[in-house]
N, C-alpha and C. Protein backbone atom coordinates (compact mmCIF):
# COMPACT_ATOMS: atom_id res chain seq x y z
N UNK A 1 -11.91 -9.21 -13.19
CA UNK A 1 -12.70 -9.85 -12.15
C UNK A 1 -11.81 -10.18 -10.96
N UNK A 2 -12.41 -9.30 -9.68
CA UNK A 2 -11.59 -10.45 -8.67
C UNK A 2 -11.34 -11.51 -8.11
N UNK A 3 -10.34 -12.32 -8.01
CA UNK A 3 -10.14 -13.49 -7.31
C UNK A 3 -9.56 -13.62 -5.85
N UNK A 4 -10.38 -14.67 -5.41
CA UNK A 4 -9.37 -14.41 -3.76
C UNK A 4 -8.73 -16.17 -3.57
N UNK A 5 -8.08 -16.33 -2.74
CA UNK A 5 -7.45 -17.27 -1.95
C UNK A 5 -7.37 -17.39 -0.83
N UNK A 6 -7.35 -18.45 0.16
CA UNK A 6 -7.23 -18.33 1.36
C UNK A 6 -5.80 -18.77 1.72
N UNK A 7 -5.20 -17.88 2.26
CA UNK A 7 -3.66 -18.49 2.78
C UNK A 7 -3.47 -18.66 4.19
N UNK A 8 -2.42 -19.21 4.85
CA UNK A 8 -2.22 -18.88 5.95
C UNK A 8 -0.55 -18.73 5.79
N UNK A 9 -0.26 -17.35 6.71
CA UNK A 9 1.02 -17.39 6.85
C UNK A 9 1.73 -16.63 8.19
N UNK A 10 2.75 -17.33 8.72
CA UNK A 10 3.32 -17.52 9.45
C UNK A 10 2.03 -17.69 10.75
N UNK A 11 1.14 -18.65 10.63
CA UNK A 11 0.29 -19.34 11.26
C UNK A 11 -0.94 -18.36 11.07
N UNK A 12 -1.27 -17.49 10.73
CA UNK A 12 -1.68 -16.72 9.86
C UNK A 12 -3.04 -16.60 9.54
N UNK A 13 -4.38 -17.05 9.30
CA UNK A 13 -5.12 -17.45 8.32
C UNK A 13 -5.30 -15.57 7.35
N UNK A 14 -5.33 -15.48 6.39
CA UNK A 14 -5.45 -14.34 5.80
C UNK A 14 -6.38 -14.62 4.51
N UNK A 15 -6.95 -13.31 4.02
CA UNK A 15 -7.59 -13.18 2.69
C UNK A 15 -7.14 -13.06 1.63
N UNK A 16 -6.76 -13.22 0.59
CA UNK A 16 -6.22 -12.70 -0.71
C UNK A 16 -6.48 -12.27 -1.34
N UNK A 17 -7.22 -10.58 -2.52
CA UNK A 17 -7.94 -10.11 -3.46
C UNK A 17 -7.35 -10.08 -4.24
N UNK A 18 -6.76 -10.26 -5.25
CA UNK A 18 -6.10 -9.70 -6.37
C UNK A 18 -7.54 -9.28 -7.98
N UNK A 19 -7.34 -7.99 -8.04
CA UNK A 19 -8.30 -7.79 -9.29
C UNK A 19 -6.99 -7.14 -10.37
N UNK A 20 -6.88 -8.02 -11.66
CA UNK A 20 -6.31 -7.30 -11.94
C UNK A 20 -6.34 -5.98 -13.11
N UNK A 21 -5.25 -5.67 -13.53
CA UNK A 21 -5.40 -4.34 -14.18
C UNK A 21 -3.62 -4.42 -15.13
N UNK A 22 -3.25 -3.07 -14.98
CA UNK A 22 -2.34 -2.80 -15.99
C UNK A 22 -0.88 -3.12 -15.11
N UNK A 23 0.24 -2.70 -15.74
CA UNK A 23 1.55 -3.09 -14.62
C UNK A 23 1.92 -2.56 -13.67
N UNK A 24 1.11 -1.38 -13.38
CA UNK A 24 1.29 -1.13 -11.98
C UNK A 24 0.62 -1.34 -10.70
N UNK A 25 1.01 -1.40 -9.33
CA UNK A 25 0.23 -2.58 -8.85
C UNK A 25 0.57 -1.79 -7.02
N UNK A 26 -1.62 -1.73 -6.83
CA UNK A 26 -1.34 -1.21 -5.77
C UNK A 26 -1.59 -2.35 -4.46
N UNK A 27 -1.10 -2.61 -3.78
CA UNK A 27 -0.43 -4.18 -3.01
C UNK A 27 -0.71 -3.00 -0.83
N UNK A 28 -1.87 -3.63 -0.31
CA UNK A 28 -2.18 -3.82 0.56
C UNK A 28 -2.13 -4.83 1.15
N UNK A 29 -0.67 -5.08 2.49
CA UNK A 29 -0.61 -6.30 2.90
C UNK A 29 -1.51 -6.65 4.13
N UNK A 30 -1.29 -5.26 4.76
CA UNK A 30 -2.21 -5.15 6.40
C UNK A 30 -3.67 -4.65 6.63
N UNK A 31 -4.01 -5.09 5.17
CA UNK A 31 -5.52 -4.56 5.55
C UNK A 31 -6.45 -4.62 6.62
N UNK A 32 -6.34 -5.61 7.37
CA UNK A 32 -7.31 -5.65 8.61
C UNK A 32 -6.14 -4.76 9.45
N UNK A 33 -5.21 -4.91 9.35
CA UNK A 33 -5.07 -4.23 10.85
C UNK A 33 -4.49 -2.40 10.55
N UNK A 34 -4.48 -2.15 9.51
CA UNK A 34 -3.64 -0.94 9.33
C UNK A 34 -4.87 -0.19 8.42
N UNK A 35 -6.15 0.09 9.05
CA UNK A 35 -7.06 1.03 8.68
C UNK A 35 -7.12 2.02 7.60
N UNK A 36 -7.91 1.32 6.50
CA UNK A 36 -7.95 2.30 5.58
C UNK A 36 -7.38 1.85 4.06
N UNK A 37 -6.31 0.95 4.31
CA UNK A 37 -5.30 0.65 3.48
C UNK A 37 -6.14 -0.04 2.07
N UNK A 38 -6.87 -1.42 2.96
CA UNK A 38 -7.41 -2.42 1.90
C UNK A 38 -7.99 -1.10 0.52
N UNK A 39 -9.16 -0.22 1.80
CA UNK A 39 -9.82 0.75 0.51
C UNK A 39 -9.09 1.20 -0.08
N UNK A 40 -8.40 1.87 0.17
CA UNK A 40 -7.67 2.95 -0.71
C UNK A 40 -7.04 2.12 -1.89
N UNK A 41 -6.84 0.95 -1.51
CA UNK A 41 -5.67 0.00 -2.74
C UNK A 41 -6.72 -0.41 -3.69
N UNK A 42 -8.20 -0.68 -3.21
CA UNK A 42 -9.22 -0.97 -4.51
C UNK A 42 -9.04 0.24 -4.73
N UNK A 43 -9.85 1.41 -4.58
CA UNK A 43 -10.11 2.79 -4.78
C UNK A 43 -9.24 3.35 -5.94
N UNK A 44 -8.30 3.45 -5.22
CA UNK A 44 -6.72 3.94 -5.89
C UNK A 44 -6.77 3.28 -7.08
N UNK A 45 -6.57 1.59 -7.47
CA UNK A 45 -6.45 1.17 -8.59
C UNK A 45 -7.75 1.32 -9.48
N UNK A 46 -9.04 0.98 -9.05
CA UNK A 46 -10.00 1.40 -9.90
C UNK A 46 -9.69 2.35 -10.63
N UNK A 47 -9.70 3.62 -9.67
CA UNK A 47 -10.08 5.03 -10.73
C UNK A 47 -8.66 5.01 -11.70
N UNK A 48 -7.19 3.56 -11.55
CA UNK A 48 -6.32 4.28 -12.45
C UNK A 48 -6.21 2.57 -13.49
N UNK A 49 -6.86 1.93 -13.52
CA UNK A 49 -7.00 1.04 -13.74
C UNK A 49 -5.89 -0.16 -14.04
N UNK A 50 -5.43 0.45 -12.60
CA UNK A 50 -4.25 -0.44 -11.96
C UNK A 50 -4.94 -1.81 -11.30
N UNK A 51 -4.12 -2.80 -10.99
CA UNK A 51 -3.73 -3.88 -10.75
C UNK A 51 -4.20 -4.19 -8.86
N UNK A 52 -4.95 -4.33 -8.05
CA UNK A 52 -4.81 -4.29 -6.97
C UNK A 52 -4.22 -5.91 -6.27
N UNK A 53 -3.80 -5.87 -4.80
CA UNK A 53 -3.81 -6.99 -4.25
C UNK A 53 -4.02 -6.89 -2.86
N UNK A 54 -4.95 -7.17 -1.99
CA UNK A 54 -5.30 -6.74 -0.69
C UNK A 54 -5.31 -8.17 0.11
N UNK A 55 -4.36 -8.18 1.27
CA UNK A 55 -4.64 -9.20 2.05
C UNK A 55 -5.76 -8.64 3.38
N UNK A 56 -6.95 -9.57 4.03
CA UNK A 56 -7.24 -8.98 4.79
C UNK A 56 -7.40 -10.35 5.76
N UNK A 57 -7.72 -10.06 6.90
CA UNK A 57 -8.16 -11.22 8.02
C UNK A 57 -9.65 -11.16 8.44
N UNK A 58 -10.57 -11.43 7.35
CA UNK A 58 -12.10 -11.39 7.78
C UNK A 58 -12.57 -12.08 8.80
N UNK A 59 -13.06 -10.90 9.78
CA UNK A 59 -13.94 -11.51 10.91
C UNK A 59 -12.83 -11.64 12.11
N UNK A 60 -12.11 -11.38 12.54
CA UNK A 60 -10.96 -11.73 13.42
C UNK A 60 -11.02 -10.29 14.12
N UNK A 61 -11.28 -10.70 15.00
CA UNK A 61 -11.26 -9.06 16.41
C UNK A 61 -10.13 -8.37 16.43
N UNK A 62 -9.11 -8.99 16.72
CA UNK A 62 -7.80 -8.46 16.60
C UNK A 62 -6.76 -9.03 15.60
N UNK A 63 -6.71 -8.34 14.67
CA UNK A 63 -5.16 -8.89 13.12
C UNK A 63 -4.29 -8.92 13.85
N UNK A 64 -3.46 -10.04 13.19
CA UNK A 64 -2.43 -10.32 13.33
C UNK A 64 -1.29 -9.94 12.42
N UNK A 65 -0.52 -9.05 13.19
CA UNK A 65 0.53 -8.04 12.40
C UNK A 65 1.37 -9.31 11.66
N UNK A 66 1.87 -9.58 10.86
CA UNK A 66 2.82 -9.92 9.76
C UNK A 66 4.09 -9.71 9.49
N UNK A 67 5.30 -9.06 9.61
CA UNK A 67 6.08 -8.07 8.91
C UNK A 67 6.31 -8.07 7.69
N UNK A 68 5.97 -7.37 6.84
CA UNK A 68 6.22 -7.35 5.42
C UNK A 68 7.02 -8.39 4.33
N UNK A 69 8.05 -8.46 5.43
CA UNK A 69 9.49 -9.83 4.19
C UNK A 69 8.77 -11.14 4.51
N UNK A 70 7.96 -11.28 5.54
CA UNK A 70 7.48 -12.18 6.14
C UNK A 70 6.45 -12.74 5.11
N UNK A 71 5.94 -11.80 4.54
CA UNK A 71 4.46 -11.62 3.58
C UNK A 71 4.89 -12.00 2.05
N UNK A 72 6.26 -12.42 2.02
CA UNK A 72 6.29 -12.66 0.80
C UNK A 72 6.85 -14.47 0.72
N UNK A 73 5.69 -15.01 0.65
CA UNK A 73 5.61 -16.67 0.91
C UNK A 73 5.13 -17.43 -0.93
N UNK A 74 5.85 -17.75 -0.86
CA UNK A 74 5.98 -18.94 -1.85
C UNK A 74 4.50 -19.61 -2.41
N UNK A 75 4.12 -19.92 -1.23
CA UNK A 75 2.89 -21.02 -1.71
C UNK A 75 1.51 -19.98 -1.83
N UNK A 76 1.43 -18.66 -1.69
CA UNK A 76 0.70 -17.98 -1.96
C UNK A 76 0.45 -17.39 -3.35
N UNK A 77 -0.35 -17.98 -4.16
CA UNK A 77 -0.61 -18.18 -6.07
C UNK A 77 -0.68 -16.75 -6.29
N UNK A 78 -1.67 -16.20 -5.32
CA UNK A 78 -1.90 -14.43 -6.12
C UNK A 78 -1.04 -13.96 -5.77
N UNK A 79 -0.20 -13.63 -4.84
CA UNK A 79 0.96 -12.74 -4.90
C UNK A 79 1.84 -13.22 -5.97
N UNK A 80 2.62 -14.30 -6.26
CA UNK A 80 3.06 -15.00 -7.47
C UNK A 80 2.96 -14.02 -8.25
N UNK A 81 1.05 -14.15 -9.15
CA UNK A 81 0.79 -13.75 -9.79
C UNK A 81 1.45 -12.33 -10.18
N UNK A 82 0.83 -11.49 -8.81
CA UNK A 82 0.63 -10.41 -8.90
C UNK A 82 2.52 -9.63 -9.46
N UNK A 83 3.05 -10.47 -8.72
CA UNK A 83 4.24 -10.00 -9.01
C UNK A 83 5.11 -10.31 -10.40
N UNK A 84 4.42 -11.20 -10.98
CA UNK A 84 4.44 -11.75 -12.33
C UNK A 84 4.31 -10.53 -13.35
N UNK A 85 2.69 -10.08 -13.15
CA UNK A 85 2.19 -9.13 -13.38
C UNK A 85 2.77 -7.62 -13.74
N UNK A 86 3.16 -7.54 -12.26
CA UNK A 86 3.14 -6.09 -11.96
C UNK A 86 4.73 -5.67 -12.27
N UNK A 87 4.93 -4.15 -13.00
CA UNK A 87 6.47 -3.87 -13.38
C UNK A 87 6.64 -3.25 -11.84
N UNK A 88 5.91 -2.26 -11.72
CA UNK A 88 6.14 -1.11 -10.85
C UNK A 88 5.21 -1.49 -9.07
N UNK A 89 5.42 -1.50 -7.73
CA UNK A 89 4.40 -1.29 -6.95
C UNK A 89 4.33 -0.51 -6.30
N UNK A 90 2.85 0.23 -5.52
CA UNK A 90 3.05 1.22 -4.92
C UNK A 90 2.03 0.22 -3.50
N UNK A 91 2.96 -0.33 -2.11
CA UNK A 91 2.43 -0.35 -1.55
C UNK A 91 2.39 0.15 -0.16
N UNK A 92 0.11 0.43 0.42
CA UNK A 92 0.47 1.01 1.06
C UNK A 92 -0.23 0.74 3.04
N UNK A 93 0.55 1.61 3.74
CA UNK A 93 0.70 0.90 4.66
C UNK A 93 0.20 2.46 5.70
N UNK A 94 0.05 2.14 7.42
CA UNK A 94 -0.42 2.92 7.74
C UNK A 94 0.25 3.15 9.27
N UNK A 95 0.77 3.89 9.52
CA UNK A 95 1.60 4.17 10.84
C UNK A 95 0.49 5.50 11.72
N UNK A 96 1.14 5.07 12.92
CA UNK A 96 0.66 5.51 14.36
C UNK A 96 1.88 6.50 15.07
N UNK A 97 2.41 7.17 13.98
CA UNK A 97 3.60 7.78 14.94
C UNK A 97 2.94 8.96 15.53
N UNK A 98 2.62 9.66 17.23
CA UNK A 98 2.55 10.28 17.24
C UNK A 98 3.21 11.59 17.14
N UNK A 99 4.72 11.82 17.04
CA UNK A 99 5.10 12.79 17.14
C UNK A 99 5.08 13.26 15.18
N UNK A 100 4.56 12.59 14.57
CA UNK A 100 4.37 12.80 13.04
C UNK A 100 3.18 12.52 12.60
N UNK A 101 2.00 13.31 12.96
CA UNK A 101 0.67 12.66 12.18
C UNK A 101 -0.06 13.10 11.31
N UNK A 102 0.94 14.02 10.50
CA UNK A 102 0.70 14.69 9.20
C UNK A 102 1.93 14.30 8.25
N UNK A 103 2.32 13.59 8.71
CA UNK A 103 3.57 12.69 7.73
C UNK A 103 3.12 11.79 6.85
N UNK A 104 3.31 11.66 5.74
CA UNK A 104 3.22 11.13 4.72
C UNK A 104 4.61 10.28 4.29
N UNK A 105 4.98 9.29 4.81
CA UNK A 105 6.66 8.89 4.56
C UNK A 105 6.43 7.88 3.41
N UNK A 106 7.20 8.49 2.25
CA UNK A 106 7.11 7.71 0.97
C UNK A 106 8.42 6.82 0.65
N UNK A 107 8.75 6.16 1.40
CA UNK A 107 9.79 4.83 0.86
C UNK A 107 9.98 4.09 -0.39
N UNK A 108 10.32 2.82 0.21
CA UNK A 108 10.50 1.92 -0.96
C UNK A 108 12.02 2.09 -1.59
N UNK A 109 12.42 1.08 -2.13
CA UNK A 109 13.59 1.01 -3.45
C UNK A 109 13.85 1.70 -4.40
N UNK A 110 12.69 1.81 -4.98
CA UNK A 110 12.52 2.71 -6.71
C UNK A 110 12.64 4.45 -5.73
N UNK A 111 13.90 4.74 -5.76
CA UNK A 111 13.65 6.40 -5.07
C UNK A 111 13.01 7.08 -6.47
N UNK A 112 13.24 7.12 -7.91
CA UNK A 112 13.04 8.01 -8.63
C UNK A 112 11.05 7.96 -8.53
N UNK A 113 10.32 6.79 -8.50
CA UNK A 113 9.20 6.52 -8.61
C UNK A 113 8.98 7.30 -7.24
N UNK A 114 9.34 6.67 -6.08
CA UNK A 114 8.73 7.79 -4.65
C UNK A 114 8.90 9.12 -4.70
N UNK A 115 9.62 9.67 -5.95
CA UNK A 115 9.66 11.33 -5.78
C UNK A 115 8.68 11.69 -6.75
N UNK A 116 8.39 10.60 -7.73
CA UNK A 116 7.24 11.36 -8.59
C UNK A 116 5.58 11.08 -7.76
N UNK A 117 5.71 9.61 -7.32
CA UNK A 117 4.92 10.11 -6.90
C UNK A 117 4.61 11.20 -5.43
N UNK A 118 5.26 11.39 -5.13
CA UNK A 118 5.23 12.06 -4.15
C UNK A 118 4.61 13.55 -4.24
N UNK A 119 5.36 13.92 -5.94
CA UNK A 119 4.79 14.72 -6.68
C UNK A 119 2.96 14.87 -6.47
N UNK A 120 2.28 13.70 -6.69
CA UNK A 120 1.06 14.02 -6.52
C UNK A 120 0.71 14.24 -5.26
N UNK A 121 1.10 13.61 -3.85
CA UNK A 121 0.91 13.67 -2.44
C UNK A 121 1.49 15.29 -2.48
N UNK A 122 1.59 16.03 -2.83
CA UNK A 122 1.93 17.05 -2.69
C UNK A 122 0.54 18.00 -2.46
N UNK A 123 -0.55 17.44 -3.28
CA UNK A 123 -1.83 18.40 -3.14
C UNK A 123 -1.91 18.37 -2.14
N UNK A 124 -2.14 17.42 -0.87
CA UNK A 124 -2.38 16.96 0.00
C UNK A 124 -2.16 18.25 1.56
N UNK A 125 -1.09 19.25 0.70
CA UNK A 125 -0.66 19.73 2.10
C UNK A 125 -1.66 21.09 1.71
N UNK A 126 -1.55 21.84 3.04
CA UNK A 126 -0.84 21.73 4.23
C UNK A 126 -1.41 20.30 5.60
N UNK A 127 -2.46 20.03 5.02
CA UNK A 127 -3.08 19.11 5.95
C UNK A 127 -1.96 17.73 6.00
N UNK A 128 -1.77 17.23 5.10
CA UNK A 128 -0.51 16.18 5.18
C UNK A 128 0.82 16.65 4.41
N UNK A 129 2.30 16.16 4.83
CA UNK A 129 3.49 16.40 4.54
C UNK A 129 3.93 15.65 3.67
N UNK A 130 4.27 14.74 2.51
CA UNK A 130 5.00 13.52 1.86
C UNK A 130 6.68 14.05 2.11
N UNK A 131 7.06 12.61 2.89
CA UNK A 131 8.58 12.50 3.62
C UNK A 131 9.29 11.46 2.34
N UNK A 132 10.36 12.70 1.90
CA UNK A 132 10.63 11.27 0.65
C UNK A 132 12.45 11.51 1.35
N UNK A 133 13.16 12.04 2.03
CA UNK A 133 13.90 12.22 2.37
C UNK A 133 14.15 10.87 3.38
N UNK A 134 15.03 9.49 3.02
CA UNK A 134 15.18 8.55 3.28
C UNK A 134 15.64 8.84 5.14
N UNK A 135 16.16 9.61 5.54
CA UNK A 135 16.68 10.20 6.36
C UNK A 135 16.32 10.62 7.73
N UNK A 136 14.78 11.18 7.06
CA UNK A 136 13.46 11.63 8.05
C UNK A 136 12.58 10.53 8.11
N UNK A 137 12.98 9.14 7.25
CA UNK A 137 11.94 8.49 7.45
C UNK A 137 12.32 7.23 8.51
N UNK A 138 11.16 6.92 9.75
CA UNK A 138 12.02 5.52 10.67
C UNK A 138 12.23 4.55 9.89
N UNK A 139 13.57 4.27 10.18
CA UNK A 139 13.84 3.14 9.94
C UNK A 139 12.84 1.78 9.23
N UNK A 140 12.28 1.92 10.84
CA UNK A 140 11.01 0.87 10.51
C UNK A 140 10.11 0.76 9.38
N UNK A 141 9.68 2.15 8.87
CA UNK A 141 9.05 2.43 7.94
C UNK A 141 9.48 2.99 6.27
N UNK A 142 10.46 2.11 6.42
CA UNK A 142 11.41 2.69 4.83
C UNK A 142 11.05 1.69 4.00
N UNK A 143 10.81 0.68 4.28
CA UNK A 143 10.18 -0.61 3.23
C UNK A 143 11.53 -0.49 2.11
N UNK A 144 12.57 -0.86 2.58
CA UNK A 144 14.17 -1.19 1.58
C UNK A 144 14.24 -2.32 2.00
N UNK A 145 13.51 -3.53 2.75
CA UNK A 145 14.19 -5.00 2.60
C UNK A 145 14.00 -5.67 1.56
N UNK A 146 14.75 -6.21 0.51
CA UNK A 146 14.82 -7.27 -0.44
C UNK A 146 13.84 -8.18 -0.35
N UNK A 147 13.18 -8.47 0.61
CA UNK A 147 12.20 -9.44 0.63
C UNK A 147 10.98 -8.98 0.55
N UNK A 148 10.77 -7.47 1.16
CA UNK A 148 9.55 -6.52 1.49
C UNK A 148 9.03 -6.95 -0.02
N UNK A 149 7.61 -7.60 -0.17
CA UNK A 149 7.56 -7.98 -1.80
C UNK A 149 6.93 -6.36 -2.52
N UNK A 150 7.07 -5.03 -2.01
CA UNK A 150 7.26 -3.97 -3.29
C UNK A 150 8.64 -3.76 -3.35
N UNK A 151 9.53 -4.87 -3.06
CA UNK A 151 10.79 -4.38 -3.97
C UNK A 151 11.07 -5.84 -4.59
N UNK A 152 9.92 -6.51 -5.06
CA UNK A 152 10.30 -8.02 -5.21
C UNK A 152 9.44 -7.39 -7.05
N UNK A 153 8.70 -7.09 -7.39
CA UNK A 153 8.34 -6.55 -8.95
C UNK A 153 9.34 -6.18 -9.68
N UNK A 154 9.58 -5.98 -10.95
CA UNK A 154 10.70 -6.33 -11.70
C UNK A 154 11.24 -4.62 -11.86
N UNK A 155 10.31 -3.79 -11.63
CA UNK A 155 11.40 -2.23 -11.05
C UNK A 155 10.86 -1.69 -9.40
N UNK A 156 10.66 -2.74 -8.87
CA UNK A 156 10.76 -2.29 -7.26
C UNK A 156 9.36 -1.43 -6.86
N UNK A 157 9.43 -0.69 -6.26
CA UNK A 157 8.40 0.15 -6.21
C UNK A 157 8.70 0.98 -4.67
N UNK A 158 7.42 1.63 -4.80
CA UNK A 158 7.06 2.73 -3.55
C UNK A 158 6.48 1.98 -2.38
N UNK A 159 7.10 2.48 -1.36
CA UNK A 159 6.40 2.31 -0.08
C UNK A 159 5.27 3.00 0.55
N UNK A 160 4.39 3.60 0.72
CA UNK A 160 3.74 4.90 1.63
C UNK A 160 2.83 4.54 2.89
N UNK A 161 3.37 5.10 4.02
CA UNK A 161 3.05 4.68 5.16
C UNK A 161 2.11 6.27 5.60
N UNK A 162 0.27 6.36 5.39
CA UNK A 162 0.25 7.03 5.80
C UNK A 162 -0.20 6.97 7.38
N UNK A 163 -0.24 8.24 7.93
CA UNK A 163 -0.95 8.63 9.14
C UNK A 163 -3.18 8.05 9.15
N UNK A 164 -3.31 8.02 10.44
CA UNK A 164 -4.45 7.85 10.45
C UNK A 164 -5.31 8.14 10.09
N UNK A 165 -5.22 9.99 10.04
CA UNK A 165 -6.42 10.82 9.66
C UNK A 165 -6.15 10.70 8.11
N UNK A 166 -5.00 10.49 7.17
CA UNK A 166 -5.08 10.19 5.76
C UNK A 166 -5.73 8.46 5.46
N UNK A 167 -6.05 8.10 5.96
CA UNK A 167 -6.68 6.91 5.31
C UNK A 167 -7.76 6.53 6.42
N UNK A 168 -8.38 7.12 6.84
CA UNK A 168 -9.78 6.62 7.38
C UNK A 168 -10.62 8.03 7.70
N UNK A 169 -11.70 7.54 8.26
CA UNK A 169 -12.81 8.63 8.13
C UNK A 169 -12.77 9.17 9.85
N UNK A 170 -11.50 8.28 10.67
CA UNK A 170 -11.34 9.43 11.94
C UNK A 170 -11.86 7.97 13.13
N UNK A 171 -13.42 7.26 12.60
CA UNK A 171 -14.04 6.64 14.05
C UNK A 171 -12.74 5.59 14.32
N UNK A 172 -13.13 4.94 15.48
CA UNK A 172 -12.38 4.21 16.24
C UNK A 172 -12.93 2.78 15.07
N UNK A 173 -11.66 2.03 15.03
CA UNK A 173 -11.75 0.85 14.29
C UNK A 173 -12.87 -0.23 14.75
N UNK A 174 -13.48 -1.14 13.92
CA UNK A 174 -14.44 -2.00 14.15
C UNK A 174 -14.41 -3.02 13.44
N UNK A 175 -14.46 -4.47 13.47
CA UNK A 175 -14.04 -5.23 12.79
C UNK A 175 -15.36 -5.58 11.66
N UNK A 176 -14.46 -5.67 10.58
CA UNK A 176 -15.90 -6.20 9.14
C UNK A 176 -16.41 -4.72 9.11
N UNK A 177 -16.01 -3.43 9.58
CA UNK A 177 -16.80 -2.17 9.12
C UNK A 177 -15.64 -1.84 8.26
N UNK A 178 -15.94 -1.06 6.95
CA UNK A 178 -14.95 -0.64 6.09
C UNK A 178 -14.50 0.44 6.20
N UNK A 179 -13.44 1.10 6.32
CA UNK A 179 -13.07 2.82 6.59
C UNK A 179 -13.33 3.20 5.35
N UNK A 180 -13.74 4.37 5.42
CA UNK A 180 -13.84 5.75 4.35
C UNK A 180 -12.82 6.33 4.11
N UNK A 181 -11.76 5.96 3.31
CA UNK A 181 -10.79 7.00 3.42
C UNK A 181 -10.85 8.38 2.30
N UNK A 182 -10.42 9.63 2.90
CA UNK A 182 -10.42 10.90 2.56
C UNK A 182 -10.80 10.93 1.36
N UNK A 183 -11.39 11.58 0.49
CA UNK A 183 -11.60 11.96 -1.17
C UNK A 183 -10.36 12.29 -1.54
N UNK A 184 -9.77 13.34 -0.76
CA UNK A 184 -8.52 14.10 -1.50
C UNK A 184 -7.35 12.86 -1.34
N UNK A 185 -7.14 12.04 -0.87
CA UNK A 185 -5.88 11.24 -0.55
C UNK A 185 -5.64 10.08 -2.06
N UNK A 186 -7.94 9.63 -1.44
CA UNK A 186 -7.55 9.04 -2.91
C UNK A 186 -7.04 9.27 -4.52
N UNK A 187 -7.50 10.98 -4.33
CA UNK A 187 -7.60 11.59 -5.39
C UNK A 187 -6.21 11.71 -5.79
N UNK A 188 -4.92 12.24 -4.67
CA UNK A 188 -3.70 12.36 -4.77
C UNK A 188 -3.04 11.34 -5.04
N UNK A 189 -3.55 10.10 -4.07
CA UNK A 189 -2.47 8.87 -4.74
C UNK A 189 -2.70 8.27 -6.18
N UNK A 190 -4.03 8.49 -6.70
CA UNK A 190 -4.24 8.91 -8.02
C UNK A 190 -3.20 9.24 -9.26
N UNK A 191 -3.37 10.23 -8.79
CA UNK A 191 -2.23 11.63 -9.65
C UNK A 191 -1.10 10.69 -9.72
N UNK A 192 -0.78 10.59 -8.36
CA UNK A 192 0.98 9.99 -8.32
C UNK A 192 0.75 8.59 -9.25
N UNK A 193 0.13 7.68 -9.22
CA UNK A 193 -0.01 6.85 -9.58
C UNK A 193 -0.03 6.73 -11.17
N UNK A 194 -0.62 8.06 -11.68
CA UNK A 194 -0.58 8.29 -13.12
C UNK A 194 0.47 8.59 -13.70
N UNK A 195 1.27 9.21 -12.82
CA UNK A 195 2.62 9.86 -13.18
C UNK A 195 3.42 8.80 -12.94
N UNK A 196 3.31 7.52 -13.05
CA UNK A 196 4.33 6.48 -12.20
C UNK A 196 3.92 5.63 -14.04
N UNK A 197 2.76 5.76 -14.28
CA UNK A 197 2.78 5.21 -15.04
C UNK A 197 3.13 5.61 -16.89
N UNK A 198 3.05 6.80 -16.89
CA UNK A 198 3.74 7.52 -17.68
C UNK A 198 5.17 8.05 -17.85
N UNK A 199 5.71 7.22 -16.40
CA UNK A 199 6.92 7.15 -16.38
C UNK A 199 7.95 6.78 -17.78
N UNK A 200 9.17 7.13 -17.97
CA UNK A 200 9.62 6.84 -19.25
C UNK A 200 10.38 5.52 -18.91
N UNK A 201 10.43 4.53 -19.83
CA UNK A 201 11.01 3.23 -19.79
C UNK A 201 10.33 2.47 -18.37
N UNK A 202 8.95 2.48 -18.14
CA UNK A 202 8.74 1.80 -17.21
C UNK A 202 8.68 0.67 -17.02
């Protein structure tokens, strides 16, 4: 069953979902503002009957960006939880780069987990690329800070920052309307997600 909370952080007011599931744990921090994300993190965990946690800012015209290390606050019970919970996370996030908008950049700490799953983002092409090459990925979008809370779970986890056209249905954003994201994306982060969990010694 899901539970929510109301937090506020770094002046903040935000939503909290956590439904949970098994130890792996798909963790949407920017749901209002990074299109697509919240769904895909129910979506994604449903069909694998993973663990979700979605922050969102209901009703607010314009979200208020966060930065990730920022997002990992103390007095917030479901993240706690969630991280209590969860061995492995895969969370995910959504970039605007234009000179990359078939990039798929799979980060995070756990490199062995971002190459398997990456493994499943692989159906995905030729329409999307998965960037697991730490190298090709910005800076900005590598999700390796110690605080970033998918490397705060007790084996770290995946980052994935996709492009626009992978997590929404294309229209221009609207606030309180939910994006559609792709069949095949969900279907792929799926896969990866299964393979993360069949991981050996997870």
């Amino acid at each position: 069953m899901t539970r929510t909370e109301e937090v506020e952080i770094e002046g903040v007011r935000m939503l909290a979902a956590l439904t949970p599931g098994d130890g792996i744990g798909l963790l949407a921090l920017h749901g209002s503002n990074e299109g697509g994300t919240a769904e895909l993190a129910r979506s994604v965990a449903e069909s694998c009957g993973a663990t979700s946690l979605v922050f969102t800012q209901p009703g607010v015209p314009e979200p208020v960006h966060v930065r990730s290390p920022r997002m990992a606050v103390e007095h917030c019970a479901l993240l706690r939880e969630f991280l209590s919970r969860v061995e492995l996370t895969v969370s995910l996030h959504g970039h605007n780069r234009t000179a990359t908008p078939h990039s798929v950049f799979v980060g995070g700490g756990n490199r062995p987990a971002a190459l398997l799953l990456a493994g499943g983002l692989d159906a995905l092409r030729p329409e999307f690329a998965p960037v697991t090459d730490l190298d090709e990925i910005p800076v900005a979008l590598r999700g390796l800070h110690p605080r970033n809370p998918v490397n705060m779970t007790r084996r770290g986890g995946v980052q994935v920052e996709l492009p626009l056209t992978a997590r929404t249905g294309g229209r221009p954003w609207a606030p309180g309307v939910p994006d559609t994201p792709p069949r095949s994306v969900v279907d792929a982060l799926a896969k990866g997600v299964a393979s993360l969990a069949a991981m050996p010694g997870r």
